[in-house]
N, C-alpha and C. Protein backbone atom coordinates (compact mmCIF):
# COMPACT_ATOMS: atom_id res chain seq x y z
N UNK A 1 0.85 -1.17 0.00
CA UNK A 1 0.00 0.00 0.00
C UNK A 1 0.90 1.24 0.00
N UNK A 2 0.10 1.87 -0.89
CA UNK A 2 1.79 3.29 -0.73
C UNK A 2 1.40 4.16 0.49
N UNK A 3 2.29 4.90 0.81
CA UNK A 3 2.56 6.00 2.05
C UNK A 3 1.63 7.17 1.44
N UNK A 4 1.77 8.04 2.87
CA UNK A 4 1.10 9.06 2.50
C UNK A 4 1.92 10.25 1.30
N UNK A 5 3.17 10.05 1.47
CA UNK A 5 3.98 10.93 0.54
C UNK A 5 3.53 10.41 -1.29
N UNK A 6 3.86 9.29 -1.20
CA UNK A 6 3.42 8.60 -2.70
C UNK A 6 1.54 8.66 -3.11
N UNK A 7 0.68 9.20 -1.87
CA UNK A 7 -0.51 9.29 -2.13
C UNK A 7 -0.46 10.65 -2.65
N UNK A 8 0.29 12.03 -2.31
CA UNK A 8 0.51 13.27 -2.56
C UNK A 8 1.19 13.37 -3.49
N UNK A 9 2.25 12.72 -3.67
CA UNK A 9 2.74 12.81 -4.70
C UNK A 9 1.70 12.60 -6.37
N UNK A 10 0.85 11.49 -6.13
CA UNK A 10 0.38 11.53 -7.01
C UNK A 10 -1.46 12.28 -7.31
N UNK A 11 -1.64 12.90 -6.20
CA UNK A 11 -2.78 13.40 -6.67
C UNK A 11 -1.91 14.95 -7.16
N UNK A 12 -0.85 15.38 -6.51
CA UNK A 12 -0.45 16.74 -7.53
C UNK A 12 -0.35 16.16 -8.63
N UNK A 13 0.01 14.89 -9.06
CA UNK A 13 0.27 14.40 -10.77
C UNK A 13 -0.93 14.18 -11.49
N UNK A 14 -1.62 14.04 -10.79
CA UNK A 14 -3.42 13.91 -11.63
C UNK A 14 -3.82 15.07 -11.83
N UNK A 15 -3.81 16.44 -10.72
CA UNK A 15 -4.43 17.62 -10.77
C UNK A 15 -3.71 18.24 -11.46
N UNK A 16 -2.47 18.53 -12.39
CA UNK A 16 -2.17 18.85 -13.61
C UNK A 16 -1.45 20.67 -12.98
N UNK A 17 -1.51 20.69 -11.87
CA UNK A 17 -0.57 21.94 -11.26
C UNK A 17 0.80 21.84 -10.67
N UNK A 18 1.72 22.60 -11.56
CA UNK A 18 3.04 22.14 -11.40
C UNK A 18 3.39 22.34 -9.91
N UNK A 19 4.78 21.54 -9.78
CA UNK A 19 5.01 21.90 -9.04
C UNK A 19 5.74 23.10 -8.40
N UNK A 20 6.02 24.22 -9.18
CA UNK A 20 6.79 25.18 -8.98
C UNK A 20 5.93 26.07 -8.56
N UNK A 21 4.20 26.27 -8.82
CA UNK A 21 3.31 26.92 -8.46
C UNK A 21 3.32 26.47 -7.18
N UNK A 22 2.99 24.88 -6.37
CA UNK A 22 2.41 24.66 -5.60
C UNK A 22 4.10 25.31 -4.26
N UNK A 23 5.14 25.01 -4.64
CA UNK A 23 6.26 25.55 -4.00
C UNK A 23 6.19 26.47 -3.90
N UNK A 24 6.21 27.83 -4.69
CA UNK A 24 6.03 29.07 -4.70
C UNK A 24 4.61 29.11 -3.35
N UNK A 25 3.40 28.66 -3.38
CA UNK A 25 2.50 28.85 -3.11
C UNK A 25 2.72 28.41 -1.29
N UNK A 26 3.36 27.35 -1.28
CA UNK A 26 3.91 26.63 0.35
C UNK A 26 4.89 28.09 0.63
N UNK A 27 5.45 28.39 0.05
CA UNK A 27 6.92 29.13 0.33
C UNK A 27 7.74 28.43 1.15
N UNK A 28 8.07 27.29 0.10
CA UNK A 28 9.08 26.10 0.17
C UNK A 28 9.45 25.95 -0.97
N UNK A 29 10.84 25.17 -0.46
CA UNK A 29 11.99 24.97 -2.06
C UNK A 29 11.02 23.66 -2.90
N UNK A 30 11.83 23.05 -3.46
CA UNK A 30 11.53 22.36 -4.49
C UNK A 30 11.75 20.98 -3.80
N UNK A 31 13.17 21.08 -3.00
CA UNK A 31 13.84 19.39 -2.53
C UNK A 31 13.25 19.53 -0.95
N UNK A 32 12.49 20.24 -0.81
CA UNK A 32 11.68 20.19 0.28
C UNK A 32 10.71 19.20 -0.22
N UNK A 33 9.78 19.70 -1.19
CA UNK A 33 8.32 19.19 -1.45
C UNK A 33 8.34 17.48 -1.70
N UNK A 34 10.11 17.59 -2.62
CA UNK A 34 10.46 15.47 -2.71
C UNK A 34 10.59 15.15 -1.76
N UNK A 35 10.89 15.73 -1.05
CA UNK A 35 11.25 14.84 0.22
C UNK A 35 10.13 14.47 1.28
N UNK A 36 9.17 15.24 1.26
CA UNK A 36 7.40 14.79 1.99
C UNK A 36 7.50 13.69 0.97
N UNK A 37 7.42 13.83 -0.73
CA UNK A 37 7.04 12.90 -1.45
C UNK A 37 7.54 11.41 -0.83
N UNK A 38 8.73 11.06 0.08
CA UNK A 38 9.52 9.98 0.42
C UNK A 38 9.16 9.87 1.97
N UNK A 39 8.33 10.58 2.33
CA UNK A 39 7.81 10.22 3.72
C UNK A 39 6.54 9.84 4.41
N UNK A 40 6.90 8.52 5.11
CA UNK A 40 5.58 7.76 5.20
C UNK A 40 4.08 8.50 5.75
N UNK A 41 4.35 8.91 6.60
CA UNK A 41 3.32 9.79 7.29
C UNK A 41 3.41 11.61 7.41
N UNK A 42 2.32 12.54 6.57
CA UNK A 42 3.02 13.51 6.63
C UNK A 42 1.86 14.58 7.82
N UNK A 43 2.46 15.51 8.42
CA UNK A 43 1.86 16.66 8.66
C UNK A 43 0.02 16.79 8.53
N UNK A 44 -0.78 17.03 9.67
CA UNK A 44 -1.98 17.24 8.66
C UNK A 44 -2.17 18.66 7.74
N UNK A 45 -1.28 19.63 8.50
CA UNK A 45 -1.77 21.14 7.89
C UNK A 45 -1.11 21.18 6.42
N UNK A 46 0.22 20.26 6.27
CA UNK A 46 1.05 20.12 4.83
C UNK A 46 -0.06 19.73 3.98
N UNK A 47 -0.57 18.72 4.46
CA UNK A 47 -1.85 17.61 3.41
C UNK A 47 -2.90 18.49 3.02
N UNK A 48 -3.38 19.55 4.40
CA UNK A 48 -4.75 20.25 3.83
C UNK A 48 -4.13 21.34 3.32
N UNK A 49 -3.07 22.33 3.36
CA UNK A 49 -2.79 22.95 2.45
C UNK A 49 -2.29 22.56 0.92
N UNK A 50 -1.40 21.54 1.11
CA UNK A 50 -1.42 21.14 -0.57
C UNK A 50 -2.97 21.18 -1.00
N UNK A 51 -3.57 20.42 -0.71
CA UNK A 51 -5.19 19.75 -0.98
C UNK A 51 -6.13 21.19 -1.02
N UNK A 52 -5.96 22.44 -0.64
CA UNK A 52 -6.60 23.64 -0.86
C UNK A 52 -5.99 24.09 -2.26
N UNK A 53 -4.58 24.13 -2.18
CA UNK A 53 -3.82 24.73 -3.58
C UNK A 53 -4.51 23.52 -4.86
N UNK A 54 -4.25 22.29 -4.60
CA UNK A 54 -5.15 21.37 -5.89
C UNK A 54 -6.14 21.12 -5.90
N UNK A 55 -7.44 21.94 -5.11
CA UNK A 55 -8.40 21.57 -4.87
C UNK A 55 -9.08 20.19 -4.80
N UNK A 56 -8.47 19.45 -3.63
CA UNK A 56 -8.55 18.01 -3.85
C UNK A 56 -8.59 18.06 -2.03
N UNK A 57 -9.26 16.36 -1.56
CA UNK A 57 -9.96 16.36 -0.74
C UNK A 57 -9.33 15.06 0.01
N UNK A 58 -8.38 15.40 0.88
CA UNK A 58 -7.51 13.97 0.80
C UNK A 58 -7.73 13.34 1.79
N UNK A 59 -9.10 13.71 2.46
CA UNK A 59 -9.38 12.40 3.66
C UNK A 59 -10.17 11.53 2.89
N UNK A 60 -10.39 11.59 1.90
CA UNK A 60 -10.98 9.82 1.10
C UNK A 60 -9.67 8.97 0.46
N UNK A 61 -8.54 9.68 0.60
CA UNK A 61 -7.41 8.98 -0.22
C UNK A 61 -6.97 8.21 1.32
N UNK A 62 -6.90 8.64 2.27
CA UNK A 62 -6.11 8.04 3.69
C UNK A 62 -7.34 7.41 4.24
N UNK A 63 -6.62 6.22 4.84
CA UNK A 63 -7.32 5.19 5.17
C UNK A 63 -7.43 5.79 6.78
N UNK A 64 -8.77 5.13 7.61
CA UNK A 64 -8.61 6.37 9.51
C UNK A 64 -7.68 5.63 9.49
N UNK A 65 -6.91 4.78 9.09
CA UNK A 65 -5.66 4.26 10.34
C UNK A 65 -4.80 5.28 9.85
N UNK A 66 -4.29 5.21 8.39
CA UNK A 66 -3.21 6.60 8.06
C UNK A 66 -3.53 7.90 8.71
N UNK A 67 -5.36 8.30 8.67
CA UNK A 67 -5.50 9.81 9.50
C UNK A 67 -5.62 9.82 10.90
N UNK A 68 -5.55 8.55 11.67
CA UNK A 68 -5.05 9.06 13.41
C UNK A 68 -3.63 9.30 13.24
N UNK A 69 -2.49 9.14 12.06
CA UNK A 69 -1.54 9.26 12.30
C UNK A 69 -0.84 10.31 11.95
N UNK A 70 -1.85 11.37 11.31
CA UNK A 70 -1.24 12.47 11.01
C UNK A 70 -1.55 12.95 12.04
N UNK A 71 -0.35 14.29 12.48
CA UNK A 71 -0.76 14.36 14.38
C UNK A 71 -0.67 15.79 14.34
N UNK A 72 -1.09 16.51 13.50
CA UNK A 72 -1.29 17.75 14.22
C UNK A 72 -2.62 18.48 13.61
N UNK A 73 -3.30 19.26 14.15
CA UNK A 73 -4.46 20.36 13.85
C UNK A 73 -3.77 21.43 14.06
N UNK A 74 -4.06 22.52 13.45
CA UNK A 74 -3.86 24.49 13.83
C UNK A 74 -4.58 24.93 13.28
N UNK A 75 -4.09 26.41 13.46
CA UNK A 75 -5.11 27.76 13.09
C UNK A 75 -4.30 28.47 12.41
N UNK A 76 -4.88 29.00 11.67
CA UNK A 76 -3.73 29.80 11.07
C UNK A 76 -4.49 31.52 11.63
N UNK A 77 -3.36 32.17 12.95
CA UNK A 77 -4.30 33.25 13.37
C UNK A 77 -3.57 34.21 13.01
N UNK A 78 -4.23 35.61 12.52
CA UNK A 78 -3.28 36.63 12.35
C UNK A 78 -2.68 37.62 13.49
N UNK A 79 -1.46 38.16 13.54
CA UNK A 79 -0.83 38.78 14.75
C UNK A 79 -1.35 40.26 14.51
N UNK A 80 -0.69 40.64 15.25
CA UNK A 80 -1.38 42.45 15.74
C UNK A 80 -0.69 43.14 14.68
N UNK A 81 1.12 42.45 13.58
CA UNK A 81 1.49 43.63 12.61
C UNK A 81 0.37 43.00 11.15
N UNK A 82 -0.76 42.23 11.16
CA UNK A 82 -1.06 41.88 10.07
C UNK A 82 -0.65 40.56 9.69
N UNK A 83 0.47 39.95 10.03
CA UNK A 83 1.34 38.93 9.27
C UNK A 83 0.66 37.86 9.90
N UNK A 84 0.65 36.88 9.03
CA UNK A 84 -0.30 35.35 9.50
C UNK A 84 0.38 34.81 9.45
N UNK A 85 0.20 33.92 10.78
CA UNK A 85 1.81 32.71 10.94
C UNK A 85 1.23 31.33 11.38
N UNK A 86 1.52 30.58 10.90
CA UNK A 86 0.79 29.03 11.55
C UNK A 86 0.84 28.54 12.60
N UNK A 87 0.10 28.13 13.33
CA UNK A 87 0.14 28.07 14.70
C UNK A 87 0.10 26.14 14.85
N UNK A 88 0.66 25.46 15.32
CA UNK A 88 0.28 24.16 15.28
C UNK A 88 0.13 23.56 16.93
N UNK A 89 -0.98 22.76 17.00
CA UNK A 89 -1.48 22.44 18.09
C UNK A 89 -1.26 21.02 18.20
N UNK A 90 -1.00 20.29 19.85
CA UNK A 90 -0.95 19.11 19.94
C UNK A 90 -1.88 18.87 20.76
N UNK A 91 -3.27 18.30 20.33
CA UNK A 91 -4.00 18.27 21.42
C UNK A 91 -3.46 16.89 22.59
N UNK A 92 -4.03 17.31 23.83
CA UNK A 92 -3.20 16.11 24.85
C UNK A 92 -3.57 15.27 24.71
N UNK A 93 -4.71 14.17 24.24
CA UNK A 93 -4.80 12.79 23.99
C UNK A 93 -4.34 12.60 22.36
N UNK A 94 -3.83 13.23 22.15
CA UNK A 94 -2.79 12.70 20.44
C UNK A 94 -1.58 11.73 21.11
N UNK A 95 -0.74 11.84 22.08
CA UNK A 95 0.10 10.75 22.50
C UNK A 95 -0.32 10.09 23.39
N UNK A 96 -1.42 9.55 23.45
CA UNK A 96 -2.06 8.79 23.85
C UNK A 96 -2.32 7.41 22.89
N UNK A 97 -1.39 5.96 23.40
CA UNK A 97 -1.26 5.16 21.88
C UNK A 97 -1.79 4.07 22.63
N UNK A 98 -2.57 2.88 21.74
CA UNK A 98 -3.10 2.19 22.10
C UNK A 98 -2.20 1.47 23.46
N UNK A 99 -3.19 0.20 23.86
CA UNK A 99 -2.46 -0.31 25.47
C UNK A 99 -1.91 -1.71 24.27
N UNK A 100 -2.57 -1.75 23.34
CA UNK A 100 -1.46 -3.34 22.47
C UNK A 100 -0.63 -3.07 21.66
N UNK A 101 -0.25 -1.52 21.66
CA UNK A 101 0.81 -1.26 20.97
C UNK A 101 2.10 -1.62 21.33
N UNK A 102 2.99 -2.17 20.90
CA UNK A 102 4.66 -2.75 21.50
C UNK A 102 5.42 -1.61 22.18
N UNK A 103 6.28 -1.44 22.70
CA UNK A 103 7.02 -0.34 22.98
C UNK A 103 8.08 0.33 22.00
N UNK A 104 8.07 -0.67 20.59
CA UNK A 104 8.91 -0.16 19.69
C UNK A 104 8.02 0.73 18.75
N UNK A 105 6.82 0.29 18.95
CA UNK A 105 6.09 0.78 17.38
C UNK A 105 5.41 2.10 17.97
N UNK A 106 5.60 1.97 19.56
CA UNK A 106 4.93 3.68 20.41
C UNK A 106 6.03 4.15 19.75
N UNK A 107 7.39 4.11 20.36
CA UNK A 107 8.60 4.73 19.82
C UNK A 107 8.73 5.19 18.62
N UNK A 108 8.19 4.66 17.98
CA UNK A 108 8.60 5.34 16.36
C UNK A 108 7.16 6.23 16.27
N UNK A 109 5.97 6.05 16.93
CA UNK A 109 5.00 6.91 16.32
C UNK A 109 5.59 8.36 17.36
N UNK A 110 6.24 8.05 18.32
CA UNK A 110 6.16 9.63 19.10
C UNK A 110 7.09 10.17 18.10
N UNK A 111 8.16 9.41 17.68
CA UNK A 111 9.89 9.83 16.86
C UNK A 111 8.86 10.71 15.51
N UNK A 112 7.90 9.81 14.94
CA UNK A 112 7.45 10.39 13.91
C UNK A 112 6.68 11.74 14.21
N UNK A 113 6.01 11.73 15.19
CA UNK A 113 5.50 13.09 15.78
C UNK A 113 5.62 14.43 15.96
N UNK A 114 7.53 13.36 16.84
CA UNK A 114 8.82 14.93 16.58
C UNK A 114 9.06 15.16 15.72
N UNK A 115 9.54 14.59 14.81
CA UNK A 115 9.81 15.11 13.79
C UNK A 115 8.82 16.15 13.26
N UNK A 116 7.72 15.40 12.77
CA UNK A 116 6.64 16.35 12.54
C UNK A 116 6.50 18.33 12.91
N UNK A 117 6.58 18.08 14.31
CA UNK A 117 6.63 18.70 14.78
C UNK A 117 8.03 20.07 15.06
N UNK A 118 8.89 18.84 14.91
CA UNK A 118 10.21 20.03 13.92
C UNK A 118 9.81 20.70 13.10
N UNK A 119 9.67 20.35 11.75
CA UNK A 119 9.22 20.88 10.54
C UNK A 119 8.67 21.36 10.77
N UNK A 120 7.67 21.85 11.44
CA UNK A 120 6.48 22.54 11.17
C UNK A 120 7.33 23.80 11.90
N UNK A 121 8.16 23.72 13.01
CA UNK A 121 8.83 24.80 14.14
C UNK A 121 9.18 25.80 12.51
N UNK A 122 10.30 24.74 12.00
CA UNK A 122 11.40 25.44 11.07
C UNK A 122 10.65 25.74 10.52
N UNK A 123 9.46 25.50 9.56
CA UNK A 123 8.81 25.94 8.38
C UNK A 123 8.14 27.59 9.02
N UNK A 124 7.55 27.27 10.72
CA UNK A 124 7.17 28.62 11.15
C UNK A 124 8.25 29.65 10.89
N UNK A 125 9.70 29.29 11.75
CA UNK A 125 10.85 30.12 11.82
C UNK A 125 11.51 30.47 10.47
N UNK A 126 11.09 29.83 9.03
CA UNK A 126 11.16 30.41 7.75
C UNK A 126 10.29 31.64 7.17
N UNK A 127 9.13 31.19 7.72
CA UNK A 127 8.21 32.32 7.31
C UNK A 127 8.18 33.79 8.17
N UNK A 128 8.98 33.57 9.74
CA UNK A 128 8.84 34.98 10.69
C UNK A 128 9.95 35.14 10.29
N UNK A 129 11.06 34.54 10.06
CA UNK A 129 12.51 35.08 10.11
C UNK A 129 13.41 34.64 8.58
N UNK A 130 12.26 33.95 7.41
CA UNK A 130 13.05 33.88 6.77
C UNK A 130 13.21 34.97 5.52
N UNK A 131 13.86 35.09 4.57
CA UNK A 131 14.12 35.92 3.31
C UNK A 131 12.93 36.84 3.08
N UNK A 132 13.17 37.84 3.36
CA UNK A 132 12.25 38.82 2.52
C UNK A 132 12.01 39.53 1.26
């Protein structure tokens, strides 16, 4: 069954919008966007913003087991100079993992989480502090 990156990957290839629009449009590089393409589980706000830019609807493409595993919700709220910055939320029963889960396969869903949750820091700290 493919990942969620190879599910994105190919609905931008059906919806016929390059990818240099949809980069421009993230305000992300290019070897950013391959590299979600190569990752199993991505971001939920990455998924619903691609999926706004291709007008495409990607909780019928993910199976609920793939969408409990995308782990974050936000808002996108605007600050007091105007500038809108993404805000990402962990609600407290998101690391909350089943009781028959192994202790290796918790481990990799929190590892996948952080990570997650990196990216999203840096992608904030690109947009307040990056290139103008």
């Amino acid at each position: 069954m493919p990942h969620q990156g190879e599910i994105l990957q190919e609905a931008i290839k059906n919806s016929g919008i390059s990818i240099t629009r949809i980069v421009d449009e993230l305000g992300i590089t290019r070897p950013t966007i391959y590299r979600k393409f190569k990752e199993e589980t991505l971001d939920y706000n990455f998924v619903k913003r691609i999926g706004e830019i291709i007008s495409h609807d990607f909780s019928q493409d993910f199976t609920s087991l793939q969408q409990t595993v995308l782990p974050f919700t936000g808002a996108t709220p605007v600050t007091p100079l105007g500038v809108t910055s993404e805000r990402v939320t962990l609600p407290r029963n998101a690391v909350s993992l089943p009781a028959d889960m192994d202790a290796t396969k918790q481990l990799m869903a929190l590892q996948q989480k952080y990570i997650a949750l990196l990216e999203a820091y840096n992608e904030l700290l690109l947009k307040v502090y990056g290139p103008k």
